[in-house]
N, C-alpha and C. Protein backbone atom coordinates (compact mmCIF):
# COMPACT_ATOMS: atom_id res chain seq x y z
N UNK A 1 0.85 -1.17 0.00
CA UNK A 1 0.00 0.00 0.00
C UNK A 1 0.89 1.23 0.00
N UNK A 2 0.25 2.12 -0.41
CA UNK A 2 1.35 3.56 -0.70
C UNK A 2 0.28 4.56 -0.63
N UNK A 3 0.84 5.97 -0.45
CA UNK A 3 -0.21 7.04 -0.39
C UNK A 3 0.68 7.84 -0.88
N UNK A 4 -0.16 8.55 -2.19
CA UNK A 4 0.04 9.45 -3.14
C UNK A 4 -0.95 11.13 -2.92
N UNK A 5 0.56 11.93 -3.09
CA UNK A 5 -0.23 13.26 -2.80
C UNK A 5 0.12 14.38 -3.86
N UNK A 6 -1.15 14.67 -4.43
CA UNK A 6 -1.15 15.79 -5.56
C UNK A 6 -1.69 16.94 -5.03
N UNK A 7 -2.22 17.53 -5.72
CA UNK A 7 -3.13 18.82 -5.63
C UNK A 7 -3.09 20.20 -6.38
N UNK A 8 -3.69 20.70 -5.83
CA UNK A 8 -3.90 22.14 -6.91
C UNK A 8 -5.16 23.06 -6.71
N UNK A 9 -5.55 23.56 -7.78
CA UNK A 9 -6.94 24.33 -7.29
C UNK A 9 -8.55 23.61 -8.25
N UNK A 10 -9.47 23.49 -7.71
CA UNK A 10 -10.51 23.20 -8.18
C UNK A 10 -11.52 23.84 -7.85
N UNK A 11 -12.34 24.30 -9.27
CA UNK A 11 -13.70 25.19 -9.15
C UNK A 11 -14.68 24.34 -8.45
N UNK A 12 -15.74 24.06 -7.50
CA UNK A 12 -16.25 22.97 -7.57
C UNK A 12 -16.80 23.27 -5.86
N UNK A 13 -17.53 22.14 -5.10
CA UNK A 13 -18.03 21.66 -4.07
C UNK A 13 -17.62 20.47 -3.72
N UNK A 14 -18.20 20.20 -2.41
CA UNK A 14 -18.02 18.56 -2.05
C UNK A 14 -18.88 18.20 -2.26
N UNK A 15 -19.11 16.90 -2.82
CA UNK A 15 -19.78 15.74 -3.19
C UNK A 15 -21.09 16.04 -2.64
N UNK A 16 -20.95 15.50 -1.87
CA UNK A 16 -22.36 15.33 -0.27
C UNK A 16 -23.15 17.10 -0.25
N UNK A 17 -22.56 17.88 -0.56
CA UNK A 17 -22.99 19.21 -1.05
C UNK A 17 -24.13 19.37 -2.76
N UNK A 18 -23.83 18.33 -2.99
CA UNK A 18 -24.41 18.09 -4.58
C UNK A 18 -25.64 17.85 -4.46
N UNK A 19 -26.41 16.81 -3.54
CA UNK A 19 -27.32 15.99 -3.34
C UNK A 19 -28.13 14.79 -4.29
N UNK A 20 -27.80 15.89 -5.69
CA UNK A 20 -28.65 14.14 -6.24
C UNK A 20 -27.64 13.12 -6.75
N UNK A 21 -26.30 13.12 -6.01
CA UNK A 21 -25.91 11.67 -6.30
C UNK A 21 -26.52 10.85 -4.91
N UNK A 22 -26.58 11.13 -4.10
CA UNK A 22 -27.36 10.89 -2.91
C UNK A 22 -28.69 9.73 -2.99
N UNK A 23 -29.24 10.56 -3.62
CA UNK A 23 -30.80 9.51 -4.43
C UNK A 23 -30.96 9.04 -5.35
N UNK A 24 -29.55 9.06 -6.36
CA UNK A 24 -29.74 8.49 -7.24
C UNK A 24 -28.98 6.90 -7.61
N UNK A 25 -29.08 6.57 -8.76
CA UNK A 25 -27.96 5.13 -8.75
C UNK A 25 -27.03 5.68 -9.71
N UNK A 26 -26.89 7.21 -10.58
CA UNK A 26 -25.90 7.60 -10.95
C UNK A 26 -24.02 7.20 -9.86
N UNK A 27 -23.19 6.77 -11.37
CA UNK A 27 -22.41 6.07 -10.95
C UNK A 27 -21.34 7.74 -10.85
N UNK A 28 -20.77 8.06 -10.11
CA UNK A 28 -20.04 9.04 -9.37
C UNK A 28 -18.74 8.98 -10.39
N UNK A 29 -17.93 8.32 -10.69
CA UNK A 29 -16.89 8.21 -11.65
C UNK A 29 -16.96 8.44 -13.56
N UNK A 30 -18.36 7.82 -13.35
CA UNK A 30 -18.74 7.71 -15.17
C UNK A 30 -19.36 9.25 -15.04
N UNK A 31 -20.32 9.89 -14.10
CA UNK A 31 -20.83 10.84 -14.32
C UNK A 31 -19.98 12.21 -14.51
N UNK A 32 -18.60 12.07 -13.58
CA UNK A 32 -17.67 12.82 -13.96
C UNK A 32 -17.01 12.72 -15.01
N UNK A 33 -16.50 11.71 -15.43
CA UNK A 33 -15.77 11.61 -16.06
C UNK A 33 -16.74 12.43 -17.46
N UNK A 34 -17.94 11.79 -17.69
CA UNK A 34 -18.70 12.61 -18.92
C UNK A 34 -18.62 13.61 -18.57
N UNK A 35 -19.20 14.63 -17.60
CA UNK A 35 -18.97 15.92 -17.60
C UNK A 35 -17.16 16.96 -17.40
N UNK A 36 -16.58 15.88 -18.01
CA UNK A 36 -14.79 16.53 -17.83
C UNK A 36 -14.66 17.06 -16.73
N UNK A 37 -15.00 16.47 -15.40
CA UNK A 37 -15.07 16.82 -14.43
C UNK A 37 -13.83 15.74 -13.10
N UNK A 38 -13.02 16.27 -12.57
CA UNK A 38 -12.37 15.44 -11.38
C UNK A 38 -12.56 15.98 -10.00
N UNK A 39 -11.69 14.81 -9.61
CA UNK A 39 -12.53 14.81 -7.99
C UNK A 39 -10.92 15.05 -7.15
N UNK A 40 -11.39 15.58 -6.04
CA UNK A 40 -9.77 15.74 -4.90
C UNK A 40 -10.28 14.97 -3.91
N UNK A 41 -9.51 14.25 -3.21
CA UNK A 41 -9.77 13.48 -1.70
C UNK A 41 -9.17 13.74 -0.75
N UNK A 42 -9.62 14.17 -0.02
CA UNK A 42 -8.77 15.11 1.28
C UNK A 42 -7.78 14.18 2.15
N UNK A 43 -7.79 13.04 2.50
CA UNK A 43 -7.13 12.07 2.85
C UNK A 43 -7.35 10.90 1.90
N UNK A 44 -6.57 9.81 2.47
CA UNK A 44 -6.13 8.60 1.89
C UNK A 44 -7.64 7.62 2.53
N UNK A 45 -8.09 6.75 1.49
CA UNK A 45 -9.30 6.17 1.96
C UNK A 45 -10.49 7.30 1.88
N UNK A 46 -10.55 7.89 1.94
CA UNK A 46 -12.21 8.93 1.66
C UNK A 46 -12.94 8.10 1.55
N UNK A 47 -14.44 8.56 1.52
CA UNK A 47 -15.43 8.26 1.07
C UNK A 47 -15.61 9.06 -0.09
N UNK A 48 -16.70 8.50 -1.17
CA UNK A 48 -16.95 9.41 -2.00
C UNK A 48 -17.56 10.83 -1.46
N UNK A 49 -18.39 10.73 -0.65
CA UNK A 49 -19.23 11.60 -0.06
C UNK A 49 -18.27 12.87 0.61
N UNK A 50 -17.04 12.78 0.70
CA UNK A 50 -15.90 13.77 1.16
C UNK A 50 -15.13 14.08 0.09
N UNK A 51 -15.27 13.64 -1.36
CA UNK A 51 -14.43 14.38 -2.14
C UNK A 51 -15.01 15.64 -2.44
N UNK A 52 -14.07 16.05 -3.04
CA UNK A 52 -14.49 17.81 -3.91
C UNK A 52 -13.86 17.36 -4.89
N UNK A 53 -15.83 17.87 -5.80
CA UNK A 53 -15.29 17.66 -7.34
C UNK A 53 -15.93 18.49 -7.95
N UNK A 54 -15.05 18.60 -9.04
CA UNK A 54 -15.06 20.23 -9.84
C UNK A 54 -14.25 20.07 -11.22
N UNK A 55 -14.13 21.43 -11.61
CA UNK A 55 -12.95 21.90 -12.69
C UNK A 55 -11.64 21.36 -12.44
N UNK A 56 -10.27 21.34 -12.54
CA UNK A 56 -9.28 21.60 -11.89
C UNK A 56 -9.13 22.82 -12.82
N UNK A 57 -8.43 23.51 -12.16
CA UNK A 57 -8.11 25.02 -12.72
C UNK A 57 -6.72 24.89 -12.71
N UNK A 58 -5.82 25.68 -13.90
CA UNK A 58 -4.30 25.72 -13.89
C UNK A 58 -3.55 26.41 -12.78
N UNK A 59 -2.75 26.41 -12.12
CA UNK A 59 -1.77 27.20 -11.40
C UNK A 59 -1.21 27.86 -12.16
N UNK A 60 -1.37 29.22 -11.75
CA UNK A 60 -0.71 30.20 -12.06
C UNK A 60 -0.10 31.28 -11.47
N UNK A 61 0.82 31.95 -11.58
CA UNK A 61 1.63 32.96 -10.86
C UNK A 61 0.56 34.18 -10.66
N UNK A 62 0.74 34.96 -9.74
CA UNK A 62 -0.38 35.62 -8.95
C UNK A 62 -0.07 36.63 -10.17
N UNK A 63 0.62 37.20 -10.64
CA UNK A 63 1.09 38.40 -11.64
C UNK A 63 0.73 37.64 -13.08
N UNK A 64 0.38 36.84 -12.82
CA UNK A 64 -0.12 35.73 -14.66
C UNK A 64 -1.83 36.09 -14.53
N UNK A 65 -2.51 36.44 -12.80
CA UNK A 65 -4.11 36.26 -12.84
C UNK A 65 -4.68 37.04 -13.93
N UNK A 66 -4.59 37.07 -14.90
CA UNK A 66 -5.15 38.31 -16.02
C UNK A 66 -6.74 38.11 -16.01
N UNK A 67 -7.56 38.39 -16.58
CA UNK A 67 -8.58 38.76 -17.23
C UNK A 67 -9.21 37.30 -17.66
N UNK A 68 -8.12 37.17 -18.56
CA UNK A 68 -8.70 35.90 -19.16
C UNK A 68 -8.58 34.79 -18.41
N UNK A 69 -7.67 34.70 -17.31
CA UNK A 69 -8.04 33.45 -16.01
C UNK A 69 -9.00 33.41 -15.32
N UNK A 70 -9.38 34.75 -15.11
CA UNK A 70 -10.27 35.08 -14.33
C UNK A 70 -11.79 34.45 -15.09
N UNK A 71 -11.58 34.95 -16.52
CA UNK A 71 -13.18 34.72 -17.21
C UNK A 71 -13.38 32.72 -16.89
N UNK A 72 -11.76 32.22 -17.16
CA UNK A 72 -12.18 31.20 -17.55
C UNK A 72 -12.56 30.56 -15.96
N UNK A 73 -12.32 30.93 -14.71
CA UNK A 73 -12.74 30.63 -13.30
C UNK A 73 -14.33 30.74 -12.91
N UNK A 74 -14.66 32.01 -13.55
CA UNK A 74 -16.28 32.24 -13.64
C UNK A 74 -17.33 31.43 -14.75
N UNK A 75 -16.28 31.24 -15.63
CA UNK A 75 -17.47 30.02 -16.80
C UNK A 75 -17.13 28.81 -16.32
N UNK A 76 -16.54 28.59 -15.93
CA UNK A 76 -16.41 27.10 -15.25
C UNK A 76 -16.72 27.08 -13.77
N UNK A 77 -17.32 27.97 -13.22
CA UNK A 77 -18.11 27.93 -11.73
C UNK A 77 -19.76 28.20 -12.21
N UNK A 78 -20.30 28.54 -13.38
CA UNK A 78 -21.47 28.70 -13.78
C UNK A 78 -21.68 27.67 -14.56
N UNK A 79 -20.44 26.38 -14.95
CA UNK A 79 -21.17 25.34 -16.12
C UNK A 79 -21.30 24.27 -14.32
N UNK A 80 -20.23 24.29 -13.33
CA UNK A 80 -20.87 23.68 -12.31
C UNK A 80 -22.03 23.93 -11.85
N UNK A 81 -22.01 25.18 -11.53
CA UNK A 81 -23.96 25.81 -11.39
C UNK A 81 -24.72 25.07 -11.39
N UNK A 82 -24.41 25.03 -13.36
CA UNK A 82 -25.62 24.41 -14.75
C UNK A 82 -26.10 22.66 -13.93
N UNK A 83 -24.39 22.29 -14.25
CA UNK A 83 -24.48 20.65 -13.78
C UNK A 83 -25.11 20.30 -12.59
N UNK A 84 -24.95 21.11 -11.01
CA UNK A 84 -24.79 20.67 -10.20
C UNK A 84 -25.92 21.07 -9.59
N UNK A 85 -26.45 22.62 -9.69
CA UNK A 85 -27.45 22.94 -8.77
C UNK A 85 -26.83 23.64 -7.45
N UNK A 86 -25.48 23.40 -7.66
CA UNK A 86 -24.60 24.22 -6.40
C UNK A 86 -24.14 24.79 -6.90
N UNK A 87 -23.71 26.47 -5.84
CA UNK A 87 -22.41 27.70 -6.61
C UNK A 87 -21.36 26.86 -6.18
N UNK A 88 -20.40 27.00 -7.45
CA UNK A 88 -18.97 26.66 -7.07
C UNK A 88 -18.06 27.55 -6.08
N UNK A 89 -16.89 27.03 -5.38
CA UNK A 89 -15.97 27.66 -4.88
C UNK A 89 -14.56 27.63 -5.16
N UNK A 90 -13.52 28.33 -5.58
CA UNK A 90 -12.09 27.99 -6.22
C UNK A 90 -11.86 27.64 -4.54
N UNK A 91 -10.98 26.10 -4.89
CA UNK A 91 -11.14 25.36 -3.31
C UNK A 91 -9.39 24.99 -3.91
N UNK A 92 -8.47 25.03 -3.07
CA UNK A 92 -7.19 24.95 -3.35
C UNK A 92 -6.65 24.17 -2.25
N UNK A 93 -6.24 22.88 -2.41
CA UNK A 93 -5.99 21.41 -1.60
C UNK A 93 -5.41 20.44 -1.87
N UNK A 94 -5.18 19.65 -1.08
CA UNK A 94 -4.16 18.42 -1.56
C UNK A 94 -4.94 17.47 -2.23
N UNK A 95 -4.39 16.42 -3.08
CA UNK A 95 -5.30 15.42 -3.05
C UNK A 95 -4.74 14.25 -2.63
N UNK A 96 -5.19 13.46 -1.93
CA UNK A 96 -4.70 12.08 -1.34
C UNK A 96 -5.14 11.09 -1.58
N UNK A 97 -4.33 10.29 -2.21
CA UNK A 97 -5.51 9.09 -2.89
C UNK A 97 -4.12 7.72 -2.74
């Protein structure tokens, strides 16, 4: 066993914040994956219900934030909106998986 740690920033919510994977039998991996969507896990072992999943958004140098990072942070917190039914948040974290 091994534990792997990434991270970065993601437009997005936690899971359990979403609600209709909750009631539904939508499969959590296929549904992201169609909507070009990934997930962060705050520790090693999670539940699905504790990830945050979202955009991932690029890292960039604070003097790089232009205009056009910015637009592309707000259309990709309004196509989560669309998808999710939740406002997104730029959430910046490890991921542990």
């Amino acid at each position: 066993m091994s534990i792997d740690i990434s991270g970065g920033m993601i437009i997005g919510a936690s899971i359990k914040d979403t609600k209709f994977f909750k009631d539904s039998d939508i499969d959590v991996g296929d549904w992201l994956y169609e909507h070009k969507m990934k997930y962060m896990s705050p520790y090693y072992d999670s539940t699905q219900e504790e990830w945050i999943i979202g955009f991932k958004i690029e890292d960039v140098l604070v003097e790089d934030m232009d205009q056009k990072w910015l637009d592309n942070i707000k259309s990709q917190a309004e196509k989560f909106e669309k998808l999710t039914g939740v406002k997104a948040k730029l959430i910046g974290m490890q991921n542990v998986f």
